[in-house]
C-alpha atoms as a PDB file:
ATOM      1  CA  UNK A   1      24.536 -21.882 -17.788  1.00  0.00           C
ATOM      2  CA  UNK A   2      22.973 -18.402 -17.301  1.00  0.00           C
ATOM      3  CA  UNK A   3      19.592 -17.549 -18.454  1.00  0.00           C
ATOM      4  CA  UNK A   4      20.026 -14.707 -21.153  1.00  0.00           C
ATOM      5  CA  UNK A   5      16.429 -12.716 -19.580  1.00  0.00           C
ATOM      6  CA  UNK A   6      18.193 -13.341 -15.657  1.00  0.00           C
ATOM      7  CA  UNK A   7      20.912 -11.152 -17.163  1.00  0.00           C
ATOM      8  CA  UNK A   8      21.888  -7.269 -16.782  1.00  0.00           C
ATOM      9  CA  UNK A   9      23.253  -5.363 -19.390  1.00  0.00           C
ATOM     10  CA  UNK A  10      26.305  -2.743 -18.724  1.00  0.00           C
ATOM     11  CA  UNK A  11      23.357  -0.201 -19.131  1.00  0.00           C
ATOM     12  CA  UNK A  12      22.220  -0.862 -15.576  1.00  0.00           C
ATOM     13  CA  UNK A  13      25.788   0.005 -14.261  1.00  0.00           C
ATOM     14  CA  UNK A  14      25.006   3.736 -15.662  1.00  0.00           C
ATOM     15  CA  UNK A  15      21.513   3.887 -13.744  1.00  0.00           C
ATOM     16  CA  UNK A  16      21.457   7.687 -12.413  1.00  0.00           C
ATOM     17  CA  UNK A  17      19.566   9.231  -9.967  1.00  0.00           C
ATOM     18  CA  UNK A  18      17.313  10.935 -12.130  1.00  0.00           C
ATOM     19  CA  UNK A  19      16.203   8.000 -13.666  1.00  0.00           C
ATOM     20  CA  UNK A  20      15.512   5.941 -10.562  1.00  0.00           C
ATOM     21  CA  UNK A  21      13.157   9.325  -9.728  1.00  0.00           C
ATOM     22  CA  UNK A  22      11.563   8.825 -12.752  1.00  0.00           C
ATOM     23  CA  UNK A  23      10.941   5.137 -12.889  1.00  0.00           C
ATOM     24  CA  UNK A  24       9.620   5.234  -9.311  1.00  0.00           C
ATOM     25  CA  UNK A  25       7.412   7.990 -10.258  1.00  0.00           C
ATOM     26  CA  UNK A  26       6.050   6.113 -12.925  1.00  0.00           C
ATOM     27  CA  UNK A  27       5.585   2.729 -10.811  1.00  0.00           C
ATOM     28  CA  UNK A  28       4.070   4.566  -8.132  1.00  0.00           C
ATOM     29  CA  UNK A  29       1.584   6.288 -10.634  1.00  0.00           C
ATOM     30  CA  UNK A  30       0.387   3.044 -11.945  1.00  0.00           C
ATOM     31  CA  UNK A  31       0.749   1.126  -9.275  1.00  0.00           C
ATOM     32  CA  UNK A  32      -3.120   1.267  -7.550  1.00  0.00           C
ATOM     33  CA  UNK A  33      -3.888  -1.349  -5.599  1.00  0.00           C
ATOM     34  CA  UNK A  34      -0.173  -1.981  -4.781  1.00  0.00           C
ATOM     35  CA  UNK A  35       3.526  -1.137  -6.705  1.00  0.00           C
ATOM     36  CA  UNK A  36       5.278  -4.647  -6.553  1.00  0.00           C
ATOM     37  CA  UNK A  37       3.594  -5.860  -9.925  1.00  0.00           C
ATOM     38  CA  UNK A  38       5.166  -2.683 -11.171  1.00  0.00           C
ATOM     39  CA  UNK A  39       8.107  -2.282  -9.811  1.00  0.00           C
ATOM     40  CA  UNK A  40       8.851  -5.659 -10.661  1.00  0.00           C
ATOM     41  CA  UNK A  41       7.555  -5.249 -14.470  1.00  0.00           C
ATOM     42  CA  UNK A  42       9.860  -1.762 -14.789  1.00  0.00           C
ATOM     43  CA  UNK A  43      13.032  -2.578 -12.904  1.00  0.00           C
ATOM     44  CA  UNK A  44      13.216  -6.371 -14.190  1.00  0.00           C
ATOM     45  CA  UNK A  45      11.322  -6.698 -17.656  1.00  0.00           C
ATOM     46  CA  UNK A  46      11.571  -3.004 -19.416  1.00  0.00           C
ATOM     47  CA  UNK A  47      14.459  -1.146 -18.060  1.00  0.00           C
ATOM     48  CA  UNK A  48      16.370  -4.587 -16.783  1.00  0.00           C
ATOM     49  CA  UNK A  49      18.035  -3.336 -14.775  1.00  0.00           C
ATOM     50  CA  UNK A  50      17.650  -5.833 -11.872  1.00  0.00           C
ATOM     51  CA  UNK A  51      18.050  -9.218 -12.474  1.00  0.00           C
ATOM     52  CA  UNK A  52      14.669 -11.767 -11.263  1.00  0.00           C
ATOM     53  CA  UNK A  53      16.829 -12.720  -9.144  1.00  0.00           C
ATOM     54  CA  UNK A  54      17.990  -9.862  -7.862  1.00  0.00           C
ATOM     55  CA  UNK A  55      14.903  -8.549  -7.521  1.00  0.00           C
ATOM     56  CA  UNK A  56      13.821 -11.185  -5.840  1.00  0.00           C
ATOM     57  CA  UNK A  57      16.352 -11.028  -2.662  1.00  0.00           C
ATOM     58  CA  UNK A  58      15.987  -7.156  -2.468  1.00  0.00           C
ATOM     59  CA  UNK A  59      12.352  -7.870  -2.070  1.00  0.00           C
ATOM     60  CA  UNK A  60      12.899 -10.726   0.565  1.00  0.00           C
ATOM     61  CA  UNK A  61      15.147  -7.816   2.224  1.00  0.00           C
ATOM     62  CA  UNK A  62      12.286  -5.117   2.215  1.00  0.00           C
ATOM     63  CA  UNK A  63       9.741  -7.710   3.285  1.00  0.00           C
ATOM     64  CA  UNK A  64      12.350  -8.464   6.210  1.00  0.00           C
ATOM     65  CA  UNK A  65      12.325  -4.705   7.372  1.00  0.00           C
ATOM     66  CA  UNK A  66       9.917  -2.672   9.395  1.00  0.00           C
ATOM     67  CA  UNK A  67       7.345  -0.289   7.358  1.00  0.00           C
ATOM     68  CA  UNK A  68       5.799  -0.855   3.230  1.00  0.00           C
ATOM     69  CA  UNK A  69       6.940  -2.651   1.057  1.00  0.00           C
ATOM     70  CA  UNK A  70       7.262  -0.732  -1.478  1.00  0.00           C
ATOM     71  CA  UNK A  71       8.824   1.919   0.392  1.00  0.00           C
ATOM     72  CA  UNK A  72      11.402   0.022   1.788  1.00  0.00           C
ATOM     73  CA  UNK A  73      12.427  -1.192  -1.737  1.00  0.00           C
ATOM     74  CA  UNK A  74      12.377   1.812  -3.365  1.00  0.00           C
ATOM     75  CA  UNK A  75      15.560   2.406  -0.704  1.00  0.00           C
ATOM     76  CA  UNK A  76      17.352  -0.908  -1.136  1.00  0.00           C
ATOM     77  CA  UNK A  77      17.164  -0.484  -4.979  1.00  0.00           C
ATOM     78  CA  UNK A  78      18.083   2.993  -4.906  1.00  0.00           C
ATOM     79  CA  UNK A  79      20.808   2.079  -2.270  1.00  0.00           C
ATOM     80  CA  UNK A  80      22.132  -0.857  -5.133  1.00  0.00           C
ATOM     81  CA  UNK A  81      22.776   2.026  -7.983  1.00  0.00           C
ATOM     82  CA  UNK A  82      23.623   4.979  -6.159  1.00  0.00           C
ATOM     83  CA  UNK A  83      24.030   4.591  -2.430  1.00  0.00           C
ATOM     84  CA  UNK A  84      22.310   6.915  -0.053  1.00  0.00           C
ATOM     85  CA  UNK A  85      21.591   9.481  -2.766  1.00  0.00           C
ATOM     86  CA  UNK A  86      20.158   7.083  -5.198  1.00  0.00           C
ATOM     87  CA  UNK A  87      18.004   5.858  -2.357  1.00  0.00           C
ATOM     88  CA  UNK A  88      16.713   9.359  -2.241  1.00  0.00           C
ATOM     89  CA  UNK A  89      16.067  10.057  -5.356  1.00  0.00           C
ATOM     90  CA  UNK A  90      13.900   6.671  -5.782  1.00  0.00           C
ATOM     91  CA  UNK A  91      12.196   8.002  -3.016  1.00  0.00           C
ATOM     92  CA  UNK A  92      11.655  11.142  -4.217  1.00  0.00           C
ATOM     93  CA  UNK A  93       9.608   9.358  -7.233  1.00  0.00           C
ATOM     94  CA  UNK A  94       7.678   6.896  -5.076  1.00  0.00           C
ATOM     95  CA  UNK A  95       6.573   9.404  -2.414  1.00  0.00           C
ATOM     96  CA  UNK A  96       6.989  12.909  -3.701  1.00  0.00           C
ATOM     97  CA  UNK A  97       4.720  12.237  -7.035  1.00  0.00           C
ATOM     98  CA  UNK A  98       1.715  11.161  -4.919  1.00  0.00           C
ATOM     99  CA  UNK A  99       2.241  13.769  -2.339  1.00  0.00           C
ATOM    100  CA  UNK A 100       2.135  16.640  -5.602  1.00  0.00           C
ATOM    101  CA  UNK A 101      -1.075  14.313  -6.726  1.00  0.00           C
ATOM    102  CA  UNK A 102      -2.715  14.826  -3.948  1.00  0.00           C
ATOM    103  CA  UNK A 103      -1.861  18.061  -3.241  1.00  0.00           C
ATOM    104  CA  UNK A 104      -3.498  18.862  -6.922  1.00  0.00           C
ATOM    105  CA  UNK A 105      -6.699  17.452  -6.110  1.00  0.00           C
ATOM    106  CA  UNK A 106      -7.010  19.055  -2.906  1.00  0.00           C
ATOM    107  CA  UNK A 107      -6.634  22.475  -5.215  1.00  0.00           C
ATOM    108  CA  UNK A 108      -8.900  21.236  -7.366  1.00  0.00           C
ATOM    109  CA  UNK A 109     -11.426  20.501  -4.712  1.00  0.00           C
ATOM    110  CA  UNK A 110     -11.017  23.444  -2.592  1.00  0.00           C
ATOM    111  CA  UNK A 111     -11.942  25.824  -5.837  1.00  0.00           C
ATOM    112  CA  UNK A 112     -14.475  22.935  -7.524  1.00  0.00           C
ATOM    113  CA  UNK A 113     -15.445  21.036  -4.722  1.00  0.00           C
ATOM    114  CA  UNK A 114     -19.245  22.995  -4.305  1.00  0.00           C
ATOM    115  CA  UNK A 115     -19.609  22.298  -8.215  1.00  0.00           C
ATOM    116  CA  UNK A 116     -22.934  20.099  -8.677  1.00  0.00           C
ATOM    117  CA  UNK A 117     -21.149  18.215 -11.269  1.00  0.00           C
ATOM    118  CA  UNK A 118     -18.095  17.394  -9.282  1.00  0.00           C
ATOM    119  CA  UNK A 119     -20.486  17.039  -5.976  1.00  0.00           C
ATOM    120  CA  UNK A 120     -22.023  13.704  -7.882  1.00  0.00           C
ATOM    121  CA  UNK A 121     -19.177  13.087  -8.908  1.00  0.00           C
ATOM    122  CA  UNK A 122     -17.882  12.176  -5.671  1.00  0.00           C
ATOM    123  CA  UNK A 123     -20.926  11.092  -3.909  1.00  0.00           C
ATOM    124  CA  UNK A 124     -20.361   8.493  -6.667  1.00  0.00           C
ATOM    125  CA  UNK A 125     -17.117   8.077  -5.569  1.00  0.00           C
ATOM    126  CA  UNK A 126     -17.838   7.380  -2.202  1.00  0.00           C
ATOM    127  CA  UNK A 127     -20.482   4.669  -3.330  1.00  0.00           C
ATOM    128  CA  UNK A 128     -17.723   2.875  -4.771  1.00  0.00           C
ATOM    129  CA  UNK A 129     -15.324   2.986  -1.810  1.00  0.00           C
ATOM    130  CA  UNK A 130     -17.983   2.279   0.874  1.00  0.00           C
ATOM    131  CA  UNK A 131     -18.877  -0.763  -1.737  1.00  0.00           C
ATOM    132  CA  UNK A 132     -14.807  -1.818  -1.828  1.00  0.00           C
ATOM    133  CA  UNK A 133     -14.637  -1.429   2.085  1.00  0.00           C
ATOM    134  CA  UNK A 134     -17.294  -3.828   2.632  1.00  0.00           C
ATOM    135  CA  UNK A 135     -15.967  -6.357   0.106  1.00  0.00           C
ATOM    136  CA  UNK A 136     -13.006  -6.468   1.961  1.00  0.00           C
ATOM    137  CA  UNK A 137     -14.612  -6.669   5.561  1.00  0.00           C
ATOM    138  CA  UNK A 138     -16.949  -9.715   3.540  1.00  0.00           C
ATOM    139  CA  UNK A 139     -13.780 -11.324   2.927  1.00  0.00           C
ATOM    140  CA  UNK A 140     -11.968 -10.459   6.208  1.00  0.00           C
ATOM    141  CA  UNK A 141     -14.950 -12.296   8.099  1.00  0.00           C
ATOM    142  CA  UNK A 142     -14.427 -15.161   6.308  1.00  0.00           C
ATOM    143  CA  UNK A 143     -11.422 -15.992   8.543  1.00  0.00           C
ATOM    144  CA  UNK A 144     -13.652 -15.669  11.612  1.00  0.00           C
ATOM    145  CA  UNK A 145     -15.456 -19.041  10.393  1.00  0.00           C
ATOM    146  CA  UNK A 146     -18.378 -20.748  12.165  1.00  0.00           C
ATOM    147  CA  UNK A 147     -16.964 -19.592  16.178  1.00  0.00           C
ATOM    148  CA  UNK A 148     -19.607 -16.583  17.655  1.00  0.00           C
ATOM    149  CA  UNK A 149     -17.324 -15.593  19.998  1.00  0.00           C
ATOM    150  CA  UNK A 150     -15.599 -13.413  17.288  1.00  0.00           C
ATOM    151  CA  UNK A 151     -19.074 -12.743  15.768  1.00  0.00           C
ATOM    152  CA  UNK A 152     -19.987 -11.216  18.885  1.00  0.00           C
ATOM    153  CA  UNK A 153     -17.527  -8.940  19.292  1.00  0.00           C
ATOM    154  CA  UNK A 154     -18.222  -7.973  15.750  1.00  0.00           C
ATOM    155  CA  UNK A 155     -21.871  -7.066  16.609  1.00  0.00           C
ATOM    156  CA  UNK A 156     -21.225  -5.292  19.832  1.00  0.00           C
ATOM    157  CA  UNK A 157     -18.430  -2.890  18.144  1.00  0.00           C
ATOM    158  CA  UNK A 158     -21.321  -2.206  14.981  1.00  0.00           C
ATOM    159  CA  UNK A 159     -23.761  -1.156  17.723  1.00  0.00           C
ATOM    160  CA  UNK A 160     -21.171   0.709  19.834  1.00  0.00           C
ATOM    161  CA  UNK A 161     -19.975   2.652  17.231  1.00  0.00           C
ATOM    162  CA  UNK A 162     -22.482   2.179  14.140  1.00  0.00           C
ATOM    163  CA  UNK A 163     -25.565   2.641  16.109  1.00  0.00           C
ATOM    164  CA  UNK A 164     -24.615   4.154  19.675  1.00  0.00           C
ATOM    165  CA  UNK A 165     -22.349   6.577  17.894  1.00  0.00           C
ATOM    166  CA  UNK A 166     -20.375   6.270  20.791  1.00  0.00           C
ATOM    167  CA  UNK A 167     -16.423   6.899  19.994  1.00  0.00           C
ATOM    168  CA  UNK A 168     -14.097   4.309  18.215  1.00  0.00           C
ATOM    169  CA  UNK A 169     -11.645   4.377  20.895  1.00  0.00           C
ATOM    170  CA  UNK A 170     -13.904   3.896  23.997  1.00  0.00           C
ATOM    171  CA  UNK A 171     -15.128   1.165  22.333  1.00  0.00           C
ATOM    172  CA  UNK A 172     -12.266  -0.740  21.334  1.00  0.00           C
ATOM    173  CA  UNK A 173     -10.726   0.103  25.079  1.00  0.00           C
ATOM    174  CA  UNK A 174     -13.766  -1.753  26.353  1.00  0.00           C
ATOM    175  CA  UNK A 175     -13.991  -4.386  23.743  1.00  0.00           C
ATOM    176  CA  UNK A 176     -10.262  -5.266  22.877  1.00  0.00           C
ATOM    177  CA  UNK A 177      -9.461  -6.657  26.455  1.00  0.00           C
ATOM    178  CA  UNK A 178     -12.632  -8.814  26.951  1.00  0.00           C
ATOM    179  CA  UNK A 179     -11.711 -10.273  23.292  1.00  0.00           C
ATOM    180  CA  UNK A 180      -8.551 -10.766  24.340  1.00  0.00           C
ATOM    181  CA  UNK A 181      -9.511 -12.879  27.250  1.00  0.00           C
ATOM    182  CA  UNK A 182     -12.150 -14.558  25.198  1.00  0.00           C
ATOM    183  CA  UNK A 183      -9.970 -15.772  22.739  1.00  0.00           C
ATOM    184  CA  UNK A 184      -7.171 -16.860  25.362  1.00  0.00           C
ATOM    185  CA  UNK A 185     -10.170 -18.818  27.129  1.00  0.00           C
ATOM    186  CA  UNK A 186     -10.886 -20.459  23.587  1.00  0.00           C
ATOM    187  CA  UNK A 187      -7.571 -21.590  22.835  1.00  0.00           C
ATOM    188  CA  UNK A 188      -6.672 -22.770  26.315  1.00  0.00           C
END
């Protein structure tokens, strides 16, 4: 017997492309930090117009496929209404509304930007994000564990590019193949 939430009404049948722009739009929109929460709360639980289900194995599909996520479902669900063009037209809403987004605060900056009030503003800002990039590289290292070999290479890329100054690139051309060996040394 079929659970009456894992079904679709005839409504989702009549899905147009205008309205897969606009629910992508408004998953992408909300959707900071990642969309799948959304996407998954829009397409299943408000409009229903996937099945859990459903939703479910075009996700295992997008997961399957080269590139985001997110991206790559916006296609597949598009694709499941409308074909190609429906796969567009989701697209349109998941990429083209942060691309106009963005575009509006660069505006914004460009004619406000050397405003003391938006100046703090975004030194504030980047206090937050330097604070959320080292939260996640505190709980990246936790993977590296009690070994130093991985440690090391940690503390000689801070000092060749944190305190030397010397370029990203040199340094990880130096340092990738000698942590490469390292770790094949390690394990073998």
């Amino acid at each position: 017997m079929q659970d009456a939430s894992n079904t679709v009404p005839a409504a989702a049948a009549q899905v147009g492309n205008w309205d897969l722009t606009r629910a992508f739009a408004r998953i992408t929109l909300s959707g900071f930090g990642g969309a799948l929460f959304w996407m998954q709360h829009v397409l299943v639980e408000r409009r229903r117009w996937l099945t859990q289900q459903e939703f479910v194995e075009l996700f295992a599909i997008a997961q399957l496929l080269p590139g985001v996520n997110g991206f790559n479902l916006a296609v597949l669900v598009g694709y499941h209404f409308r074909g190609w063009v429906g796969s567009l037209s989701a697209l349109a809403g998941f990429v083209g509304t942060p691309v106009l987004v963005v575009i509006g605060i660069g505006v914004l900056h460009e004619r406000y930007g050397q405003v003391p009030l938006v100046q703090g503003a975004l030194t504030g800002m980047s206090a937050v994000a330097i604070g959320l990039l080292l939260a996640t590289g505190a709980r990246l290292t936790a993977v590296l564990g009690r070994h130093w070999r991985p440690w090391l290479f940690v503390l000689l890329a801070f000092a060749g590019v944190g305190v030397m100054r010397w370029p990203f690139l040199a340094v990880l051309a130096v340092l990738a193949p000698w942590a490469i060996v390292a770790a094949w040394r390690e394990a073998g």
